[in-house]
Protein backbone atom coordinates (compact mmCIF):
# COMPACT_ATOMS: atom_id res chain seq x y z
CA UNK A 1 0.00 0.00 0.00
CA UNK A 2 2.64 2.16 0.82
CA UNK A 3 4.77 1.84 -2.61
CA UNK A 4 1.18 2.25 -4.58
CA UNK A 5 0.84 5.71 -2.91
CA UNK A 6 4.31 6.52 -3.42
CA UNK A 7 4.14 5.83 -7.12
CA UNK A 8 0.80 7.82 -7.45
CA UNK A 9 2.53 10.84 -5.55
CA UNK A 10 5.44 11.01 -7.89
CA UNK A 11 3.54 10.05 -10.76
CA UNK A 12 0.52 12.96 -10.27
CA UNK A 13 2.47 15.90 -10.32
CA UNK A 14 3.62 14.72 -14.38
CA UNK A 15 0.09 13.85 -15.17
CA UNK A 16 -1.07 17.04 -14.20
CA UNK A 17 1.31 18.84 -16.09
CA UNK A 18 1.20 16.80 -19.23
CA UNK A 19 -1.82 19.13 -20.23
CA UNK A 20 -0.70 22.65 -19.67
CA UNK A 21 -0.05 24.94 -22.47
CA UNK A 22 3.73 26.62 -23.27
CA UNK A 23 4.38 30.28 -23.85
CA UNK A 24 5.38 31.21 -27.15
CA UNK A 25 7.25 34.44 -27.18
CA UNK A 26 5.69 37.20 -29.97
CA UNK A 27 7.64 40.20 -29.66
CA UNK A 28 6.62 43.24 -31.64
CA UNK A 29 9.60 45.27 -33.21
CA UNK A 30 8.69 48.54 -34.11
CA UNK A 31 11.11 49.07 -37.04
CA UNK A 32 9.91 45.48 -38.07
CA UNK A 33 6.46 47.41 -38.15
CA UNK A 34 7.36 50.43 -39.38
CA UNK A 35 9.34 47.95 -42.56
CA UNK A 36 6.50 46.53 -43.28
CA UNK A 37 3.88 49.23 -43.15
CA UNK A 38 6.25 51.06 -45.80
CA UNK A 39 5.99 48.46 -48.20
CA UNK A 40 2.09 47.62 -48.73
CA UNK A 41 0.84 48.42 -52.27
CA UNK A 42 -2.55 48.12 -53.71
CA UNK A 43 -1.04 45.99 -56.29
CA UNK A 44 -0.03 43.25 -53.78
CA UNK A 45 -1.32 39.67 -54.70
CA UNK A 46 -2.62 39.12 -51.07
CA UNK A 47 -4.95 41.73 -51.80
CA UNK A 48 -6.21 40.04 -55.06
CA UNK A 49 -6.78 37.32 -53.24
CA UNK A 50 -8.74 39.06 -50.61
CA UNK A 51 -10.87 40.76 -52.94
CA UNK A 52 -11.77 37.86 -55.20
CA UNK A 53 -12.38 35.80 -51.77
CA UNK A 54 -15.34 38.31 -50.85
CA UNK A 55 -16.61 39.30 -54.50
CA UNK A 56 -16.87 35.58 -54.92
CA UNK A 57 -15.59 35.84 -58.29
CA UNK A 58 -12.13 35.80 -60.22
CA UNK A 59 -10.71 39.26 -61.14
CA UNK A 60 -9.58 39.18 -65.06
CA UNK A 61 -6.89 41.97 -64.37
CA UNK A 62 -4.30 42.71 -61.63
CA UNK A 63 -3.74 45.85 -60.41
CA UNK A 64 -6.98 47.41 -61.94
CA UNK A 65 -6.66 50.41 -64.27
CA UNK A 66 -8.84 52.26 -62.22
CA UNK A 67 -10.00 52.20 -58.93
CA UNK A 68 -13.42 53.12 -58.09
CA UNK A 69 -14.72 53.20 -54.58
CA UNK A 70 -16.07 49.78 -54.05
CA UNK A 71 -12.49 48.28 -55.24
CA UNK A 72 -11.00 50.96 -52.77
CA UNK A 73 -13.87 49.92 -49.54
CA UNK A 74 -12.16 46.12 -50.26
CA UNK A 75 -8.28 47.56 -50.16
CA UNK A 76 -9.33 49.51 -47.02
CA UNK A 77 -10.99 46.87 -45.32
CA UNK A 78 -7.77 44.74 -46.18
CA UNK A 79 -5.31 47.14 -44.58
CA UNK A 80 -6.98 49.55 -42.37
CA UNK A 81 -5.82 48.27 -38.80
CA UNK A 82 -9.24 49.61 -36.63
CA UNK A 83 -10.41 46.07 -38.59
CA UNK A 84 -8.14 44.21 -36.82
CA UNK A 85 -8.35 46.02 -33.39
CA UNK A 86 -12.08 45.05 -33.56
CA UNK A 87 -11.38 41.49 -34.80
CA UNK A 88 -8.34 41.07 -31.86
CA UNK A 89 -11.25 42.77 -29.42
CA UNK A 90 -13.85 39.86 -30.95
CA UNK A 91 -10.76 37.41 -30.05
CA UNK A 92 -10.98 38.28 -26.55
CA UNK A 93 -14.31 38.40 -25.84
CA UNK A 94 -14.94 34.54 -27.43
CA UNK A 95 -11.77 33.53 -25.11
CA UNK A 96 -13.95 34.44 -22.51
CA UNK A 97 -16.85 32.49 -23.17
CA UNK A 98 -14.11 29.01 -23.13
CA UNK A 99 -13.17 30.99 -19.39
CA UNK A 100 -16.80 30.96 -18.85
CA UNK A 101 -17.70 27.40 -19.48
CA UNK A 102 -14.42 25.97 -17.39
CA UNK A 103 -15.44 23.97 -14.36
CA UNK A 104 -13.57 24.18 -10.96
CA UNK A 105 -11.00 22.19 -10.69
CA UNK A 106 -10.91 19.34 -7.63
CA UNK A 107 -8.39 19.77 -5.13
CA UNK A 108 -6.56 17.32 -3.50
CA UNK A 109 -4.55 16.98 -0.17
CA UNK A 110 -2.21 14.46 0.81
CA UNK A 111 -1.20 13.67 4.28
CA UNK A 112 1.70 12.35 5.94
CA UNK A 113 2.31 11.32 9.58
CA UNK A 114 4.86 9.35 11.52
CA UNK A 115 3.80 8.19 14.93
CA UNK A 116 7.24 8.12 17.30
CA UNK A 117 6.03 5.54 20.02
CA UNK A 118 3.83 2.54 18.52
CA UNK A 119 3.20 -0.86 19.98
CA UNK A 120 6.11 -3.36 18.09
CA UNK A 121 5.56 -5.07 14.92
CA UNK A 122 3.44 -1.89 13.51
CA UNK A 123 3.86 0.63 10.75
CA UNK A 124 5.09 3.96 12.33
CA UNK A 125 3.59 5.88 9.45
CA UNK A 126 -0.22 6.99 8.65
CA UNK A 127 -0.76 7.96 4.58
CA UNK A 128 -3.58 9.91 3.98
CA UNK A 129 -5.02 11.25 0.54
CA UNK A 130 -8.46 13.49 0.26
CA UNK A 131 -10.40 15.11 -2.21
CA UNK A 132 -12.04 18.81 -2.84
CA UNK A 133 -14.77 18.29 -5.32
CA UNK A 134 -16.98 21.51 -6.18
CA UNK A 135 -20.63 21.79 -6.74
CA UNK A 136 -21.56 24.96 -8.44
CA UNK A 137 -25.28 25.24 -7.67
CA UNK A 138 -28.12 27.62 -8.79
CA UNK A 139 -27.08 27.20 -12.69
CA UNK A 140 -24.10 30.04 -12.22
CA UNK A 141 -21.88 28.48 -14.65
CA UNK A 142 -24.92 28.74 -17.47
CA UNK A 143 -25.32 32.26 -16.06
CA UNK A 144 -21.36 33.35 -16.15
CA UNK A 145 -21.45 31.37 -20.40
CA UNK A 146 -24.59 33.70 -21.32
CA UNK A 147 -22.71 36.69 -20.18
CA UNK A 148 -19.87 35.40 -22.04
CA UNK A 149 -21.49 34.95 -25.03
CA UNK A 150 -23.47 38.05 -25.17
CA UNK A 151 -20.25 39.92 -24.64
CA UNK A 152 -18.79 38.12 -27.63
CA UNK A 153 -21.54 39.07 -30.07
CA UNK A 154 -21.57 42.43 -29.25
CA UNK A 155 -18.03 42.21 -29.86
CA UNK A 156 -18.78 41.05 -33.09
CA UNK A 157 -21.59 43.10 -33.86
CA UNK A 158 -18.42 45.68 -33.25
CA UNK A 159 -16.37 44.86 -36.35
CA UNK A 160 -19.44 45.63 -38.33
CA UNK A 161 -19.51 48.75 -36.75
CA UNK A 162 -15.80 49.30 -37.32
CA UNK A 163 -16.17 47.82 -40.94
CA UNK A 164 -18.95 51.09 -41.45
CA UNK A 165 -16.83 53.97 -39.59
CA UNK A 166 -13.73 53.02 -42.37
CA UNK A 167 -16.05 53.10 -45.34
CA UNK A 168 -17.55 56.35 -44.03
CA UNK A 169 -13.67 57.91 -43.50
CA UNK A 170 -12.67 56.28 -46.91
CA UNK A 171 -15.40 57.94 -48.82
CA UNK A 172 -15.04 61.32 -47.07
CA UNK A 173 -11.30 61.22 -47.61
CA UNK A 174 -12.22 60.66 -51.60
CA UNK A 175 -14.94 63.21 -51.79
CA UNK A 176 -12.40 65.79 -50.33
CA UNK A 177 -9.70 64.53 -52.90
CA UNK A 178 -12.56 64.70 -55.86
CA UNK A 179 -13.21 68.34 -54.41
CA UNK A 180 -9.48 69.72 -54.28
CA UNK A 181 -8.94 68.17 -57.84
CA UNK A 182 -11.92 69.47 -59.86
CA UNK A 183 -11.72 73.05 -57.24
CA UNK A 184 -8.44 73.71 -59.29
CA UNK A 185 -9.64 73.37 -62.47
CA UNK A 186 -12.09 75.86 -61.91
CA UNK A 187 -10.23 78.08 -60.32
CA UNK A 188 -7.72 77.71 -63.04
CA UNK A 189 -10.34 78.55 -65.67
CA UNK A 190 -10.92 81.76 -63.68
CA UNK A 191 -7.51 82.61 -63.13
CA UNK A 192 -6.85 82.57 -66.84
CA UNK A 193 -10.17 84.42 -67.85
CA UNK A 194 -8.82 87.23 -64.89
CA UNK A 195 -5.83 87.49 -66.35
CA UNK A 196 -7.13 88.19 -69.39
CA UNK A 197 -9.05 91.46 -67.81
CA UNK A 198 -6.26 92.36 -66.30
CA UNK A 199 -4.50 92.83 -69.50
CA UNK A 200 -7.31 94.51 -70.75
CA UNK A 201 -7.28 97.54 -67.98
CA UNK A 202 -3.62 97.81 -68.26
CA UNK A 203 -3.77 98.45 -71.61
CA UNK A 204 -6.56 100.61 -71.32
CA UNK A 205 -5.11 102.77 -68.80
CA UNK A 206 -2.06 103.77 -71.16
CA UNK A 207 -4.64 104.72 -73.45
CA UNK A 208 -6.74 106.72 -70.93
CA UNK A 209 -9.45 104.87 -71.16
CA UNK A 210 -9.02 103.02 -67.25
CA UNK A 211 -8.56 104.14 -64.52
CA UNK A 212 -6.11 103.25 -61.80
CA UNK A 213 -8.57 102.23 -59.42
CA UNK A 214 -9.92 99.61 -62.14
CA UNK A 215 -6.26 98.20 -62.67
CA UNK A 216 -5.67 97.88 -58.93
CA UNK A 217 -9.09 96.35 -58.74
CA UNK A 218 -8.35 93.89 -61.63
CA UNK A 219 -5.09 92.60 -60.40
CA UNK A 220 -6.55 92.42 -56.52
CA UNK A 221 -8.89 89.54 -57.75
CA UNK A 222 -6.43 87.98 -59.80
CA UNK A 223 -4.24 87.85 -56.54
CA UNK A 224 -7.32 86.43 -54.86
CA UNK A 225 -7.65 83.49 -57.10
CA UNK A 226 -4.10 82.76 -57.29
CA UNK A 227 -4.06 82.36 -53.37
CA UNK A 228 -7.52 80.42 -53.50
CA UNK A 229 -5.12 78.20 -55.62
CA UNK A 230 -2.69 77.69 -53.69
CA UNK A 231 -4.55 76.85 -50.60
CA UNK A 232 -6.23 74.38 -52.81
CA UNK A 233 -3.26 72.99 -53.74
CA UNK A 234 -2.40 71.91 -50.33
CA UNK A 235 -5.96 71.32 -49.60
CA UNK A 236 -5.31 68.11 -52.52
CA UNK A 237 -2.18 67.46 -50.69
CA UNK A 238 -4.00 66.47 -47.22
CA UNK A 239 -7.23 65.40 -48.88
CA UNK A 240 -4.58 62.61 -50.56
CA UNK A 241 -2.39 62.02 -47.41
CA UNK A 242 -5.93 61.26 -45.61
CA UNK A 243 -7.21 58.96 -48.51
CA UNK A 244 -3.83 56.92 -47.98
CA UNK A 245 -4.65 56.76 -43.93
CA UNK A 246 -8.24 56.24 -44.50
CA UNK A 247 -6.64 52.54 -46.87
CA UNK A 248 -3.97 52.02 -44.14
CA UNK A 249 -1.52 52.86 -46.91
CA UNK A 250 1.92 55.12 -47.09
CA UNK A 251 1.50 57.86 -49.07
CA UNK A 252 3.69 56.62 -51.75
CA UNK A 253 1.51 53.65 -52.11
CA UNK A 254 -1.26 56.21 -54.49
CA UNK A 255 1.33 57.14 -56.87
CA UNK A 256 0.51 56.55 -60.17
CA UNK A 257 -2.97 54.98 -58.96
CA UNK A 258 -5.60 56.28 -61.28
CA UNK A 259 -9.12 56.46 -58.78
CA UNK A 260 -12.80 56.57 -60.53
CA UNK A 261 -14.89 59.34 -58.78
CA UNK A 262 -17.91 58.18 -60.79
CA UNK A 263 -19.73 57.92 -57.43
CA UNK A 264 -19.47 61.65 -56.13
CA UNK A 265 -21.32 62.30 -59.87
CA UNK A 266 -25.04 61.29 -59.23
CA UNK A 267 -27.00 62.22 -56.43
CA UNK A 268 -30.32 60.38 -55.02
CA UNK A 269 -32.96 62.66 -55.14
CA UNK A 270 -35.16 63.71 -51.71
CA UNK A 271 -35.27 60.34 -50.37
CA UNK A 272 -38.19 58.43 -47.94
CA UNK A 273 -36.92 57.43 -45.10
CA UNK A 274 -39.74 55.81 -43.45
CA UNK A 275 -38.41 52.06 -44.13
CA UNK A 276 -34.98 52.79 -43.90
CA UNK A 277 -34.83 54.69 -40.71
CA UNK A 278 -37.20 52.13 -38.77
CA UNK A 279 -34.32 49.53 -40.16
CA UNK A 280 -31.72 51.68 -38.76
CA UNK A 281 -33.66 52.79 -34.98
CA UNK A 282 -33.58 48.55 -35.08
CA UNK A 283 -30.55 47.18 -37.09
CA UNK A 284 -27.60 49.55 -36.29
CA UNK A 285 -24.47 47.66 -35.74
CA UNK A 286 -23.99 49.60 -32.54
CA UNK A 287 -27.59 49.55 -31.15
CA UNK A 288 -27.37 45.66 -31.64
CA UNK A 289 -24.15 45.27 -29.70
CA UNK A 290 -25.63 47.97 -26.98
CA UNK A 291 -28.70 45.32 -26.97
CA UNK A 292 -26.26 42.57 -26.53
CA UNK A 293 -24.76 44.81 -23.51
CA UNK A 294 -28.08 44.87 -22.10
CA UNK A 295 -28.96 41.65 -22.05
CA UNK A 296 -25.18 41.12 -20.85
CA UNK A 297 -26.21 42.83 -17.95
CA UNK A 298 -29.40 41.14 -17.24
CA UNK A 299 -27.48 37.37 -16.92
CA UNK A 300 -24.99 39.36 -15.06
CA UNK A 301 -27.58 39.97 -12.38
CA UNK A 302 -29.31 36.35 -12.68
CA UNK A 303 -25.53 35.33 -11.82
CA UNK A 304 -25.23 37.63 -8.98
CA UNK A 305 -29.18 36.34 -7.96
CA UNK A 306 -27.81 32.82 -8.36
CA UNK A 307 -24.56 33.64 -5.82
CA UNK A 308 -26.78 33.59 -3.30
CA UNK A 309 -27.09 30.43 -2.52
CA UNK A 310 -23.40 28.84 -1.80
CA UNK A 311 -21.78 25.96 -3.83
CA UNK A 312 -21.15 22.47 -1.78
CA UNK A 313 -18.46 21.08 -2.21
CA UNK A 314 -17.57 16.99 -1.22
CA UNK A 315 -14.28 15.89 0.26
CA UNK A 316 -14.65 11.94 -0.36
CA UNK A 317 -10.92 10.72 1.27
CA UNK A 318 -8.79 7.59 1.77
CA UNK A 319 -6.34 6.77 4.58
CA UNK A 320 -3.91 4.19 5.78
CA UNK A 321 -3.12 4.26 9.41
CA UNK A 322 -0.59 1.80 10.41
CA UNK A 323 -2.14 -1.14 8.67
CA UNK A 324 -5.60 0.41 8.96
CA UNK A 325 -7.90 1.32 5.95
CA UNK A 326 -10.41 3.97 6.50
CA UNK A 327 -12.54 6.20 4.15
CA UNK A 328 -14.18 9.33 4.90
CA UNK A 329 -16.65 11.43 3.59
CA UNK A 330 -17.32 15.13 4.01
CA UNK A 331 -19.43 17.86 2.87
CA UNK A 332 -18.56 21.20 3.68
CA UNK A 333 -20.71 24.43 2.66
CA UNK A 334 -20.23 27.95 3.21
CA UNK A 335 -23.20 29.48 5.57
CA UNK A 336 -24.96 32.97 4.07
CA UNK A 337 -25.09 34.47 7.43
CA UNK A 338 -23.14 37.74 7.60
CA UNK A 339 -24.21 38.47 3.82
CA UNK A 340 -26.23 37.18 1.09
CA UNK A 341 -24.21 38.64 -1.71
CA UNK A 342 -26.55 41.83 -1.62
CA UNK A 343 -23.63 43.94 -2.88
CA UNK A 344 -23.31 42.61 -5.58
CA UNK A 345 -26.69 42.31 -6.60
CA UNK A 346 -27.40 46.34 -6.14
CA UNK A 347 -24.26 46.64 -8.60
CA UNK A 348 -25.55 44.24 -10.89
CA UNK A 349 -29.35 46.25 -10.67
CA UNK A 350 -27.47 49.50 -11.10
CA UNK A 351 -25.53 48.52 -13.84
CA UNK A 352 -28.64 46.63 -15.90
CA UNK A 353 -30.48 50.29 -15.65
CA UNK A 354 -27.53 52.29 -16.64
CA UNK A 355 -27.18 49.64 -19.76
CA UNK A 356 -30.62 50.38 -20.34
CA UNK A 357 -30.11 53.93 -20.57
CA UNK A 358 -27.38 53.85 -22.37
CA UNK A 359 -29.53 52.04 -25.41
CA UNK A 360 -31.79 54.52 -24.83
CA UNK A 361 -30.11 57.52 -25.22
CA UNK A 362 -28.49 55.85 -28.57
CA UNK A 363 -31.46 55.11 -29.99
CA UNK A 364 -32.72 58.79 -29.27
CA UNK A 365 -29.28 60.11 -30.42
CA UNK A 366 -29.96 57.98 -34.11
CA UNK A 367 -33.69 59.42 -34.32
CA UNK A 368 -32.42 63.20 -34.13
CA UNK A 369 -29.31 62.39 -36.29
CA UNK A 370 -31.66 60.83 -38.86
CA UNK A 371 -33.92 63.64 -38.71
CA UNK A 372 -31.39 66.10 -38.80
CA UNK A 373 -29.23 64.68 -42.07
CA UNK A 374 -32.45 64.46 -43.78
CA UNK A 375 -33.51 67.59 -43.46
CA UNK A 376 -29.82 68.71 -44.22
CA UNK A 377 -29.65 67.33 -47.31
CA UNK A 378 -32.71 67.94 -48.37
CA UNK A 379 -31.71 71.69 -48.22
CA UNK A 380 -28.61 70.91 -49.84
CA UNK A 381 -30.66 69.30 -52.95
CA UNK A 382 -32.49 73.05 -52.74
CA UNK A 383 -29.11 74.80 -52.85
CA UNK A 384 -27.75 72.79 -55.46
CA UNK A 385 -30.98 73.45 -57.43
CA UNK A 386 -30.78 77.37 -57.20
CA UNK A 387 -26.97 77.25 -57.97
CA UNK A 388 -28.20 75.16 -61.29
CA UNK A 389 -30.53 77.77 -62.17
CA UNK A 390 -28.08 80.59 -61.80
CA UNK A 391 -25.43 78.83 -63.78
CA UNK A 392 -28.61 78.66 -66.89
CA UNK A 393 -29.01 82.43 -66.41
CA UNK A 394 -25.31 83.20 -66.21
CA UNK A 395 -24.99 80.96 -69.32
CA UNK A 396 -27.76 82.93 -71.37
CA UNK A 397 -26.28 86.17 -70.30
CA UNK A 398 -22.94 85.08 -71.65
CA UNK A 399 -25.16 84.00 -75.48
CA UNK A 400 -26.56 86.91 -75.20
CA UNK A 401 -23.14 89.11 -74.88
CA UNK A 402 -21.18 87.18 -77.78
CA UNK A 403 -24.26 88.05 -79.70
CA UNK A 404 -23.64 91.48 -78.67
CA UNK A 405 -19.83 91.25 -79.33
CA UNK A 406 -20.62 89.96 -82.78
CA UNK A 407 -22.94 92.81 -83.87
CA UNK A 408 -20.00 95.31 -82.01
CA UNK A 409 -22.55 96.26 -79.40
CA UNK A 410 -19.86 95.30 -76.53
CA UNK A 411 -15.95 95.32 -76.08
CA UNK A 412 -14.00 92.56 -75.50
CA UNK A 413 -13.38 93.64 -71.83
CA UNK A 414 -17.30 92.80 -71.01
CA UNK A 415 -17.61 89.92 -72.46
CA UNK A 416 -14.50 88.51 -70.58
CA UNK A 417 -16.15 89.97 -67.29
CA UNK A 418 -19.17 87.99 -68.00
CA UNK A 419 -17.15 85.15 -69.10
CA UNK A 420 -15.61 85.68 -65.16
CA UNK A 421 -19.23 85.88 -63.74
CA UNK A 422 -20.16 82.34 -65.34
CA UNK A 423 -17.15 80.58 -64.24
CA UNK A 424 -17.71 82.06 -60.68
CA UNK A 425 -21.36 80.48 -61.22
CA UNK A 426 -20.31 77.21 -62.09
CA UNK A 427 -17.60 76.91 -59.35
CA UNK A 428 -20.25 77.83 -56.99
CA UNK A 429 -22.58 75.25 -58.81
CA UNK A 430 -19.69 72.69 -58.03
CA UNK A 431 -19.29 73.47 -54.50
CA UNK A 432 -22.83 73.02 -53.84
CA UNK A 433 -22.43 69.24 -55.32
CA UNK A 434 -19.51 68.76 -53.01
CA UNK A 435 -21.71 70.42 -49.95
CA UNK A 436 -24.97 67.75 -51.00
CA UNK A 437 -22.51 65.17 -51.20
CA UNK A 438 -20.83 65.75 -47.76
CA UNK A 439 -24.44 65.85 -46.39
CA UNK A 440 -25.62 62.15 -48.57
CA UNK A 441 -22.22 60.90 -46.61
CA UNK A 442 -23.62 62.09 -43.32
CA UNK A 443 -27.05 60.57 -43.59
CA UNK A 444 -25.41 57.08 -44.63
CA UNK A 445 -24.16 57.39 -41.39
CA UNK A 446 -26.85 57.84 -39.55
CA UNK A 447 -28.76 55.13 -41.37
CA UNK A 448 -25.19 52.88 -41.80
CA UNK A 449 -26.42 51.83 -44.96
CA UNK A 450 -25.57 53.15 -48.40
CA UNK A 451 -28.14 55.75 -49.74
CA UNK A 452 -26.56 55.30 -53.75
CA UNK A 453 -28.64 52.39 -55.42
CA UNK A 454 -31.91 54.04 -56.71
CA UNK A 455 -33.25 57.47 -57.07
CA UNK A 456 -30.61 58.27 -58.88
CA UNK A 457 -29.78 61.91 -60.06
CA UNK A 458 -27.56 62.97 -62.58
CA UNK A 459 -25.54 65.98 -62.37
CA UNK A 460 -24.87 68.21 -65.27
């Protein structure tokens, strides 16, 4: 008896360690990092893969010519790192659910005693093993893997949340990019058109025909656009820096890329709601994973409910005493005298209601950003529709003066100042597009849904 309990105390400690897990060292070098962030490309076979993985489809030629925004959404969602913040969060939060589920462990003692005076002829020694054995009670381990799981699809529910806010930064980065672009060549048309009247002055004022004032006047505005050019140069220098953060790409990585804007050029026209903002009050990534919290908080309270009542827990034990064989059994249980886990159960109350509000308030934050993005670009439809009709009236005035100028009813000076007035018009026609845009953008957000399939409206 004694060797068989010798073995079985040498031999536990290696059967019990036969199952653990190593640690695998995974240091993170920042220069390693840094290398590596330097060298992604949007022509990187990885990517294909990527792309033809979730378009379900093969793609007949690698890199693209052009890149238009859906191609770009797939690149960002590829290299954009809040993706993989929210995945490594979603990581976590399923590990816990496996922490959730785990089942105390038994304990074990062993005991050992050697008896100094004993009769002749007997053992001096007494070997004694016992056993801790848990009984979770009150269905707290079902309680503690609800929680778990809860917490893990709100995780989830997180990455499609993530997944929305870079498609949101990735088109605003390309609608400022579009903007900057298309701003210049505006601005250059009116910078050459101002020049022109500039000339004109000048030359009459050595002729006496212009005066000073009107020279000064004339080269003022040209200044004007000239610095309106310049700002909008460095305007398409940032809008492109933040389209290359907005893909999780260097900077370097958009040279030579040519990008399709083809989806800042139609516009939906005043759009019903009713449908898709009931979807969104319901079917928002984030009011989903707030749910999730909620109900997160509700097992965490039937948990705390459940600790009231203590686990058992059964010490069945074996031991030989000097040639004697004896077995015990106990049951030992922890007595809810002094407390009766109250504490935590007002927490657990508390924190259910301020879960509750929290969804709440969301939902009432969603209603008023829906309501206020529709009625904002609904007036930006309105402004873009006035700025329409001015450029029609600046573009009969401007008929109507080379008709003039034809028939030598008008100099060459007006007709270059109306010239000036219609490019002004349309510049101002194309900010108004960029403003109605920036406000479509902004109710897609509050919906988190794209607003671009249907009711579509061209723009001349």
């Amino acid at each position: 008896m004694r060797a068989g309990m010798k073995k079985l105390l040498l031999l536990f400690p290696f059967a019990i360690l036969s199952g653990c897990v190593a640690f695998h060292a995974r240091p993170v070098s920042p220069s390693q990092s840094a290398s590596a962030f330097e060298q992604r490309t949007l022509d990187s076979l990885k990517l294909e893969k990527y792309i033809e993985t979730n378009l379900h489809k093969k793609i007949t030629l690698w890199p693209p010519k052009t890149w238009d925004f859906n191609m770009l959404e797939m690149a960002a969602a590829y290299y954009n790192p809040a993706l993989d913040v929210a995945r490594a969060k979603w990581g976590v939060a399923s590990a816990a659910v496996i922490t959730a589920g785990e089942i105390p462990n038994p304990g074990v003692s062993v005991l050992g005693q050697h008896h100094s005076s004993i009769p002749g002829g007997i053992s001096p020694w007494t070997w004694g093993l016992s056993l801790d054995i848990p009984v979770q009670t009150a269905g707290k381990r079902g309680y503690r893997i609800r929680r778990a799981q809860q917490l893990s699809e709100a995780a989830r529910l997180n990455i499609t949340e993530a997944e929305w806010q870079i498609r949101s930064g990735l088109r605003k980065s390309l609608l400022d990019l579009y903007a900057a672009a298309n701003r210049g060549n505006y601005l250059q048309s009116q910078l050459e058109s101002q020049q022109k009247i500039v000339n004109m002055f000048e030359a009459r004022l050595t002729s006496g025909e212009s005066s000073q004032f009107e020279v000064t006047q004339s080269r003022l505005a040209l200044d004007k656009i000239r610095l309106l050019l310049a700002n909008n140069a460095g305007q398409k220098a940032r809008a492109r820096s933040e389209l290359a953060v907005a893909l999780g790409l260097p900077a370097k990585a958009l040279n030579g890329i040519n990008i399709s804007f083809n989806i800042f050029r139609q516009l939906p026209q005043p759009i019903n709601l009713k449908s898709i903002k009931q979807k969104a009050l319901t079917g928002r990534a984030d009011m989903l994973a707030a749910l999730q919290q909620y109900a997160a908080a509700q097992s965490e309270l039937q948990l705390q409910i459940a600790r009231q009542y203590p686990d058992i827990h059964i010490g069945p034990g074996y031991e030989w005493d000097q040639g004697d064989n004896k077995w015990t059994l106990g049951l030992s249980i922890s007595l809810p005298i002094f407390n009766r886990n109250q504490g935590p159960i007002a927490e657990a109350k508390a924190r259910r209601k301020e879960s509750a509000a929290s969804f709440l308030a969301l939902q009432a934050g969603v209603t008023g950003q829906i309501d206020r993005e529709e009625a904002a670009y609904a007036l930006s439809l309105d402004t873009l529709k006035t700025a329409g009709n001015i450029v029609s009236g600046e573009q009969t005035g401007m008929r109507a003066a080379k008709d003039r100028f034809a028939s030598g009813d008008t100099s060459s000076l007006e007709l270059e100042q109306v010239k000036m007035e219609l490019a002004r018009a349309q510049l101002a026609q194309f900010e108004a597009v960029i403003s109605a845009q920036a406000e479509l953008g902004k109710l897609e957000d509050a919906v988190q849904q794209p607003l671009d399939n249907g009711w579509k409206n061209e723009i001349k």
